[in-house]
N, C-alpha and C. Protein backbone atom coordinates (compact mmCIF):
# COMPACT_ATOMS: atom_id res chain seq x y z
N UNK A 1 0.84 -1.19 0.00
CA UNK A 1 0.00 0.00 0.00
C UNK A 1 0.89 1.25 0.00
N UNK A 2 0.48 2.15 -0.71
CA UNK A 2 1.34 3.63 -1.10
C UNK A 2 1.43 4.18 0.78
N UNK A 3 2.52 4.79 0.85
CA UNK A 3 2.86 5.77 2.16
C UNK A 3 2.80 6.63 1.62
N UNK A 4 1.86 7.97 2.10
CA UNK A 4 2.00 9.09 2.16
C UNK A 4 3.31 9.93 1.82
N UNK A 5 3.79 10.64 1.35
CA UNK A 5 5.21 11.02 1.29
C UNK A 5 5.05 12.36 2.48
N UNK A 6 6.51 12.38 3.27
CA UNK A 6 6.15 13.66 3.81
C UNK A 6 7.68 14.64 3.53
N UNK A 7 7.49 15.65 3.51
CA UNK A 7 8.42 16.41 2.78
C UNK A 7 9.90 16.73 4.02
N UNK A 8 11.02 16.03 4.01
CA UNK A 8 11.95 15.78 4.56
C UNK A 8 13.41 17.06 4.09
N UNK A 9 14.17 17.45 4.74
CA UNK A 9 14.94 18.33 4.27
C UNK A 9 15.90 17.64 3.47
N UNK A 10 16.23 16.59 3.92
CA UNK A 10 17.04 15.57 2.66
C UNK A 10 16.92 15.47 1.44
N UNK A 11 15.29 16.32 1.28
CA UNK A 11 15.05 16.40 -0.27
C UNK A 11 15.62 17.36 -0.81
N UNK A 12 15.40 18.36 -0.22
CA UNK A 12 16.25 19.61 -0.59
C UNK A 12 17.57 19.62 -0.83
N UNK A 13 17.58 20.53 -2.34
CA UNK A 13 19.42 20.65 -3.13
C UNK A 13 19.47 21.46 -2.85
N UNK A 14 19.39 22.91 -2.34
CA UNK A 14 19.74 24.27 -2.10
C UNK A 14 19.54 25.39 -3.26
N UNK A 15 18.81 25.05 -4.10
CA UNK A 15 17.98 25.42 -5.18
C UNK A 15 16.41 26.02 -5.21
N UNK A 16 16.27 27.08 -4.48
CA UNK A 16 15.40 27.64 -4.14
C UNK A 16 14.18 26.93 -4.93
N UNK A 17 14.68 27.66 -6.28
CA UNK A 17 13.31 26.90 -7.62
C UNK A 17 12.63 25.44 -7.58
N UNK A 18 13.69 25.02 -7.49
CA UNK A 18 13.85 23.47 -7.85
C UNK A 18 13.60 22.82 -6.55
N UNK A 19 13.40 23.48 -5.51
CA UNK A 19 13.03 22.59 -4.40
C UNK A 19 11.63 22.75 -3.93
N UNK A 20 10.96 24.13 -4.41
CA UNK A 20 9.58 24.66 -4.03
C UNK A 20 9.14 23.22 -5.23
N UNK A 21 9.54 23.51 -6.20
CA UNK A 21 8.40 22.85 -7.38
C UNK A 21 8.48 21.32 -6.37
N UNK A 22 9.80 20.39 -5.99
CA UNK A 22 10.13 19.47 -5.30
C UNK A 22 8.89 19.30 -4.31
N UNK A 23 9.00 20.29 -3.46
CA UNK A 23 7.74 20.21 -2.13
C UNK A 23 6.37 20.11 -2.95
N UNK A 24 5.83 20.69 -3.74
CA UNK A 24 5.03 20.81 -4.51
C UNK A 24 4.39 19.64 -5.13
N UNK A 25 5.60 19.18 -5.73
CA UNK A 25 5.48 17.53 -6.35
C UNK A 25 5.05 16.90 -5.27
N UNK A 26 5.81 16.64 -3.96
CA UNK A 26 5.25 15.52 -3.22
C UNK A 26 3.76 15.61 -2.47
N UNK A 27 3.64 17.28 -2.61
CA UNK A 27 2.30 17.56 -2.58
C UNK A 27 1.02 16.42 -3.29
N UNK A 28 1.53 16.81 -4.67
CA UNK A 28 0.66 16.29 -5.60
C UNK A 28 0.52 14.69 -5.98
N UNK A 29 1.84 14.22 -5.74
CA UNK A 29 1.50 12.80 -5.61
C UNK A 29 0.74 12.67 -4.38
N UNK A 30 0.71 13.25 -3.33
CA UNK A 30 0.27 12.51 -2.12
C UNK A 30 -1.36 12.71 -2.91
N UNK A 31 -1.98 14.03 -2.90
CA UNK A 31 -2.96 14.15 -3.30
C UNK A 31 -4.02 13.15 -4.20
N UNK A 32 -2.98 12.96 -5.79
CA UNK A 32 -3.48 12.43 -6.50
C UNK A 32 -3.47 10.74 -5.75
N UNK A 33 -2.40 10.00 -4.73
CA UNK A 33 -2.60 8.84 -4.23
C UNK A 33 -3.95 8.45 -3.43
N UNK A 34 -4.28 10.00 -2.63
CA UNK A 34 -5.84 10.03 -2.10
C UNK A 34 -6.88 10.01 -3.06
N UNK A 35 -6.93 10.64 -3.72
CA UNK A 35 -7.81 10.65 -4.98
C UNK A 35 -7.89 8.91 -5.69
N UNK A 36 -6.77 8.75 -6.12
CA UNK A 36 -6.81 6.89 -6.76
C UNK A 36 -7.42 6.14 -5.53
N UNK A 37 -8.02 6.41 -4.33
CA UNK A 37 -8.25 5.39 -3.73
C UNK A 37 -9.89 5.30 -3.47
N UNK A 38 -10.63 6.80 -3.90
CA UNK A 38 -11.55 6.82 -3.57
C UNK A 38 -12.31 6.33 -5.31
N UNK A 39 -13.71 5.74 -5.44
CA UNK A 39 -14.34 5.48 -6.46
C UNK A 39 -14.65 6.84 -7.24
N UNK A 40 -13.89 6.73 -8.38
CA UNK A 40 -13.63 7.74 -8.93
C UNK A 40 -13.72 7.67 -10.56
N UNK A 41 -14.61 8.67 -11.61
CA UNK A 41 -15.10 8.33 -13.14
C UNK A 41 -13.42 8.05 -13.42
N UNK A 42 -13.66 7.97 -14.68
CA UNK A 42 -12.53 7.25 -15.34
C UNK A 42 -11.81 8.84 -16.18
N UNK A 43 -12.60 9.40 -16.40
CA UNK A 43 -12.56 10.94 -16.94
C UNK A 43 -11.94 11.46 -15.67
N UNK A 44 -12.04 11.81 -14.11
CA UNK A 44 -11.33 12.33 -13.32
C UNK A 44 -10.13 11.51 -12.95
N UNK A 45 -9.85 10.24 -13.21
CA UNK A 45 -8.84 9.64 -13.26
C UNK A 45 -7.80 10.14 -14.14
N UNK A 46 -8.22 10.19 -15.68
CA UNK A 46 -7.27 10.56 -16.59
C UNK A 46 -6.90 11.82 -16.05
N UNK A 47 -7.80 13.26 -15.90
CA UNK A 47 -7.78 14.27 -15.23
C UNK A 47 -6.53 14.61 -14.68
N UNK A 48 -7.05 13.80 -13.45
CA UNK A 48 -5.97 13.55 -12.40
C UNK A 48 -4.50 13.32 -13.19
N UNK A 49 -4.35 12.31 -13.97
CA UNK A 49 -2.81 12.07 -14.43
C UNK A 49 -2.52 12.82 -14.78
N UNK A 50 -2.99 13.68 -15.93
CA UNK A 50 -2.72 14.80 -17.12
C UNK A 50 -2.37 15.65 -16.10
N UNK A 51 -2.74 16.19 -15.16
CA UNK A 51 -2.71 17.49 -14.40
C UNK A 51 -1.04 16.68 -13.74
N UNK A 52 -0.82 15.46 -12.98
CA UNK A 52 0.23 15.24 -12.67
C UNK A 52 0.98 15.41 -14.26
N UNK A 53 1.19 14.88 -14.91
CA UNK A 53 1.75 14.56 -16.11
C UNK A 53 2.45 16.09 -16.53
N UNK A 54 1.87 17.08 -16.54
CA UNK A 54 1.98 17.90 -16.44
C UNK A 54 2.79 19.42 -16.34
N UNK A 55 2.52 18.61 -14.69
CA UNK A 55 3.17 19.54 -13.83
C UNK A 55 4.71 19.09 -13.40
N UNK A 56 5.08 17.58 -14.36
CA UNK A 56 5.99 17.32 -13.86
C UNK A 56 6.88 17.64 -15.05
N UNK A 57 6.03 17.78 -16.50
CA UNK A 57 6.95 18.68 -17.83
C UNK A 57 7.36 19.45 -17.41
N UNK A 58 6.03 20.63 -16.57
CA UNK A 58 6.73 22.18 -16.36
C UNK A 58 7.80 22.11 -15.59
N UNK A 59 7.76 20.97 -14.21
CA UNK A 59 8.77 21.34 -13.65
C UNK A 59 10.44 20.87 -14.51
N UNK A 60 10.38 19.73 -14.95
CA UNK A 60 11.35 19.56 -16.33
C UNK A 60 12.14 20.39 -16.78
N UNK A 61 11.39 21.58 -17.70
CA UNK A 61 11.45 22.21 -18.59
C UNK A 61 11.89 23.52 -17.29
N UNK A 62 11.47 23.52 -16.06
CA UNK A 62 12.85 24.15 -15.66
C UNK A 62 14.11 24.28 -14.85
N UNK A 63 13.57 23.12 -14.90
CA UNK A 63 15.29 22.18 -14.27
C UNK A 63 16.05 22.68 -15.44
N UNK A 64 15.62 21.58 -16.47
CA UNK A 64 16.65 22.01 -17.98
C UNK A 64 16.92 23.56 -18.10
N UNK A 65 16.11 24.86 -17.99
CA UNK A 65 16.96 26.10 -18.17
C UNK A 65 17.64 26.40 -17.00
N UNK A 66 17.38 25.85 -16.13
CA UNK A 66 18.47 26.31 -15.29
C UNK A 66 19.83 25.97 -15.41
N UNK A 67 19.71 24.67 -15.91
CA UNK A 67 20.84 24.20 -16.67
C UNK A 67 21.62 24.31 -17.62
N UNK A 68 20.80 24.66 -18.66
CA UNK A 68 20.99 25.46 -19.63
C UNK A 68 22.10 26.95 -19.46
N UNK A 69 21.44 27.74 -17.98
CA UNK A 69 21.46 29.07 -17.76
C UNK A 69 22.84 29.04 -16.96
N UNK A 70 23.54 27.57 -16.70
CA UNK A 70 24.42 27.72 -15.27
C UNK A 70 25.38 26.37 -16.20
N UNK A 71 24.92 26.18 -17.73
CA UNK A 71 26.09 25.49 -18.51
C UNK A 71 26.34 24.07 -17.98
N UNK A 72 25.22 23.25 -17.13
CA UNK A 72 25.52 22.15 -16.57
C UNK A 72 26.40 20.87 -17.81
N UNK A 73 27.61 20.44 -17.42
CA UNK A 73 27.94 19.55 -18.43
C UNK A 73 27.32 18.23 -19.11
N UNK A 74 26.44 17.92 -17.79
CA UNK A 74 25.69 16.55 -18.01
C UNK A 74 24.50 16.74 -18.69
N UNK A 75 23.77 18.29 -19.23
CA UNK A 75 22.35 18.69 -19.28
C UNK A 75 21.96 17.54 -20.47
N UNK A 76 22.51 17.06 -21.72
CA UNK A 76 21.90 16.17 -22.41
C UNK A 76 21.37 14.52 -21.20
N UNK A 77 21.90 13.95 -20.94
CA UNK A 77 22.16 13.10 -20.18
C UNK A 77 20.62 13.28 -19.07
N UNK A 78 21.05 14.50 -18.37
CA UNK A 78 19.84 14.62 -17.79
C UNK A 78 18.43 14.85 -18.49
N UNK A 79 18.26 15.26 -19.62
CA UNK A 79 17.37 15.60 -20.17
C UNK A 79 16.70 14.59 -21.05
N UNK A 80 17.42 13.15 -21.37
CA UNK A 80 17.13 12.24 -21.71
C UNK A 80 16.27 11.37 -20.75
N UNK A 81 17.25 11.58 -19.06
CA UNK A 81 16.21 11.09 -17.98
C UNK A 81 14.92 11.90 -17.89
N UNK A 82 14.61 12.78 -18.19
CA UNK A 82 13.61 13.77 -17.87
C UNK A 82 12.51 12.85 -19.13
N UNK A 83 12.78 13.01 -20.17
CA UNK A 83 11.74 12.39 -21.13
C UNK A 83 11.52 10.81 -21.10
N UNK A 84 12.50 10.56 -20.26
CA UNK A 84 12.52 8.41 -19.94
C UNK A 84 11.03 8.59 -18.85
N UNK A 85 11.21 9.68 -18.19
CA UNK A 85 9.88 9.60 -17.12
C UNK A 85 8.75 9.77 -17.76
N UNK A 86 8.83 10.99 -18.17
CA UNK A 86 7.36 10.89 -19.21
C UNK A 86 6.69 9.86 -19.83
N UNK A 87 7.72 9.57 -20.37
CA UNK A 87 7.27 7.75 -21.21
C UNK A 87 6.89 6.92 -20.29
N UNK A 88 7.66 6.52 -19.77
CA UNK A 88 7.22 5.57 -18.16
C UNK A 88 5.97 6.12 -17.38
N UNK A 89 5.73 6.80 -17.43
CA UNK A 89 4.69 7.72 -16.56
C UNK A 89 3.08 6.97 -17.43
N UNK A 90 3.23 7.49 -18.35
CA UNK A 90 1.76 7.02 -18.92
C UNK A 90 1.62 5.61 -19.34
N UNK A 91 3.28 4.74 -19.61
CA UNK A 91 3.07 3.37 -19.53
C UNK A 91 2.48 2.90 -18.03
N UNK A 92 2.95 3.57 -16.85
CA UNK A 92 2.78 2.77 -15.48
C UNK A 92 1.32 3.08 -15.00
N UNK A 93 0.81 4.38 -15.57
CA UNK A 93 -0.53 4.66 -15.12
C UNK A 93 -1.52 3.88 -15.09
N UNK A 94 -1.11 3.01 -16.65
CA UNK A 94 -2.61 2.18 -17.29
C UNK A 94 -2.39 0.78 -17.09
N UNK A 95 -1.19 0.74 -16.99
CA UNK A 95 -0.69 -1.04 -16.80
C UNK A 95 -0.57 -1.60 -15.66
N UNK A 96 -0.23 -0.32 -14.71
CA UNK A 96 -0.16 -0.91 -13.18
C UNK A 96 -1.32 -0.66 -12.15
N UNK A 97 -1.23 -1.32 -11.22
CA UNK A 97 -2.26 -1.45 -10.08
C UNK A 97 -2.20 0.57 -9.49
N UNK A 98 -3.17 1.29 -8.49
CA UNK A 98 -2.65 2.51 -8.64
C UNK A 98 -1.45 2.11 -7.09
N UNK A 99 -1.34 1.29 -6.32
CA UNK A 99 -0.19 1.58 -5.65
C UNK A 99 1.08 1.64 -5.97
N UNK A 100 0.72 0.48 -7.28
CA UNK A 100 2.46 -0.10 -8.12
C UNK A 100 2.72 1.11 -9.15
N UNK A 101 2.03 2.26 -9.14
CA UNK A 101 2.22 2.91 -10.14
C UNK A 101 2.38 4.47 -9.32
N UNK A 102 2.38 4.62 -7.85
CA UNK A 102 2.51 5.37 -7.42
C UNK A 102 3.47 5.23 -6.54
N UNK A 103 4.14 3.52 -6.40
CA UNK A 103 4.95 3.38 -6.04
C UNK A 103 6.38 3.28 -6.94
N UNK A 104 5.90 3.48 -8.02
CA UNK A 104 7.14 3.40 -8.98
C UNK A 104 7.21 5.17 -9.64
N UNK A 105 6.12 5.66 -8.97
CA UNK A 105 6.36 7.41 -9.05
C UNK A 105 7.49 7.93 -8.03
N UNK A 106 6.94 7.26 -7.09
CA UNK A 106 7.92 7.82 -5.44
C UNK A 106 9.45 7.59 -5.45
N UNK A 107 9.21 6.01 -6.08
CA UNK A 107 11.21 6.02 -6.07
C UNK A 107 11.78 6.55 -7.35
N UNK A 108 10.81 6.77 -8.15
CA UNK A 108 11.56 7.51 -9.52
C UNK A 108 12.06 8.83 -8.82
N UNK A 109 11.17 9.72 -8.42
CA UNK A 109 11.27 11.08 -7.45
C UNK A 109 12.63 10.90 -6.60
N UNK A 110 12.00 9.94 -5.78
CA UNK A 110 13.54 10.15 -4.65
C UNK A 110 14.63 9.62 -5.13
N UNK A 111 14.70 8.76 -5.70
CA UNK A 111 15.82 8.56 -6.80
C UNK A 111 16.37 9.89 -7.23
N UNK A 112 15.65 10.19 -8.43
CA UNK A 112 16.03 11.24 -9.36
C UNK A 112 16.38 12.60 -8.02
N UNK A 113 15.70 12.74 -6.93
CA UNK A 113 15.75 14.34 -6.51
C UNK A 113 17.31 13.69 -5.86
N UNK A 114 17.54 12.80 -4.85
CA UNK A 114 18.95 12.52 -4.12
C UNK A 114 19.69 12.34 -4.98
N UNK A 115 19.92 11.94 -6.05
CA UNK A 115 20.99 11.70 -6.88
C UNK A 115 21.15 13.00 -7.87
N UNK A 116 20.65 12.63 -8.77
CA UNK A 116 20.96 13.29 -9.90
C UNK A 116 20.65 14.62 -10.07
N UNK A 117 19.16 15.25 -9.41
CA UNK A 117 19.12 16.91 -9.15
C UNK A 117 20.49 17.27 -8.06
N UNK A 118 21.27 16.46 -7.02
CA UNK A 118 21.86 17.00 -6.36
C UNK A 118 23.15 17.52 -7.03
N UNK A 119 23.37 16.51 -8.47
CA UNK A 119 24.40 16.93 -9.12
C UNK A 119 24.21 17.80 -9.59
N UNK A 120 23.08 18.71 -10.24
CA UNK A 120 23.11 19.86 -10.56
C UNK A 120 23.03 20.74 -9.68
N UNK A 121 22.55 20.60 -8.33
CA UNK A 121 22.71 21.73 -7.36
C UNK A 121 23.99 22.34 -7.50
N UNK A 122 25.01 20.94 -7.14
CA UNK A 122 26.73 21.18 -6.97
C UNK A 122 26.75 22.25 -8.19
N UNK A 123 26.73 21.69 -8.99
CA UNK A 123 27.17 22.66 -10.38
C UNK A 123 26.62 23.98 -10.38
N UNK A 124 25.33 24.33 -10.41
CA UNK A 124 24.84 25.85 -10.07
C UNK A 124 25.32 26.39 -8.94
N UNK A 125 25.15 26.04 -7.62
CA UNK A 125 25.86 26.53 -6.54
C UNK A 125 27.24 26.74 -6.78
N UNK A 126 27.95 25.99 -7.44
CA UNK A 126 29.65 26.53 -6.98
C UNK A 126 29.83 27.76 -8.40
N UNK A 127 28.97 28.27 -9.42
CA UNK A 127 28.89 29.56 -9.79
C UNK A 127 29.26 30.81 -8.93
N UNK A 128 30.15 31.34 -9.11
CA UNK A 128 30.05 32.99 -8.18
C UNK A 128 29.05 33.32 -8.47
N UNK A 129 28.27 33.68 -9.29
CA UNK A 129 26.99 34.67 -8.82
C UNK A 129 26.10 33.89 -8.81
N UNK A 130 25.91 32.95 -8.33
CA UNK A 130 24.19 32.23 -7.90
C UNK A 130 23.23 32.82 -7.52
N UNK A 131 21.95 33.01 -7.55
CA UNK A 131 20.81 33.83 -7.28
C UNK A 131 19.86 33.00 -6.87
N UNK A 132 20.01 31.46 -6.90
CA UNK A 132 19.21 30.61 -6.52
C UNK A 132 19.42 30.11 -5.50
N UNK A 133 20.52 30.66 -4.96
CA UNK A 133 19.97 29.55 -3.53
C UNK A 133 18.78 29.42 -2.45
N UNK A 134 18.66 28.73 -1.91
CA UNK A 134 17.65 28.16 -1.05
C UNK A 134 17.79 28.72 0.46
C-alpha cells in the first residue's frame, strides 16, 4: 500500500526553484494517491494524471533552463532522464495497479531528486553569482 510522502529536508538541493516545485510535487502525488483510492469516473482519473503529467513537464522544462542558464555539463544526459519519465509515466498509469504505479512514481522522485538533481545543485551553486539559492 502507497505511504503518504512527507516532505523531509534531505530532499532539498539548495535550489530555491527546484526545491519549491520538489515540495510541490510531493504535494501532488500525495494528493493524486488520495484521490486513486476513492471510487472515482474514469474521466477524473485521466484528469488527475494529465494534471500530474503535467506539472511534472513544467517542472522539467525548468530544471533544464536552469541548466541550460548555469552550462551544466551533463544537461543532455539529464534531459534524456527527464523524457525516460514521461514515457514511463503514462506506460505505469494504465498497466499498473494505482499503488504499483505510485509506487514506482515515489522512487523515480527520490531517486532522481537525491541523486541526480543533487548533481546539478553542486554545479549551479559553486557559480560565483548564484541567485538561486535556497
Amino acid at each position: 500500500m502507497f505511504k503518504k510522502l512527507e516532505w523531509d529536508k534531505k530532499y532539498e538541493i539548495g535550489v530555491k526553484e527546484i526545491d519549491l516545485q520538489h515540495h510541490y510535487f510531493i504535494e501532488l502525488i500525495n494528493r493524486v494517491s488520495e484521490e486513486l483510492k476513492q471510487p472515482i469516473s474514469e474521466k477524473y482519473k485521466n484528469r488527475l494524471l494529465d494534471e500530474l503529467y503535467k506539472y511534472a513537464a513544467f517542472h522539467f522544462v525548468s530544471e533544464e533552463n536552469l541548466m541550460l542558464k548555469y552550462n551544466f555539463p551533463g544537461f543532455e544526459q539529464h534531459f534524456q532522464l527527464h523524457r525516460e519519465l514521461v514515457n514511463q509515466l503514462s506506460h505505469h498509469a494504465y498497466l499498473d495497479t494505482a499503488d504499483e504505479f505510485l509506487g514506482f512514481l515515489t522512487s523515480w522522485f527520490l531517486h532522481h531528486t537525491l541523486k541526480e538533481d543533487k548533481e546539478i545543485a553542486r554545479h549551479i551553486l559553486s557559480h560565483p553569482n548564484t541567485s538561486v539559492q535556497g
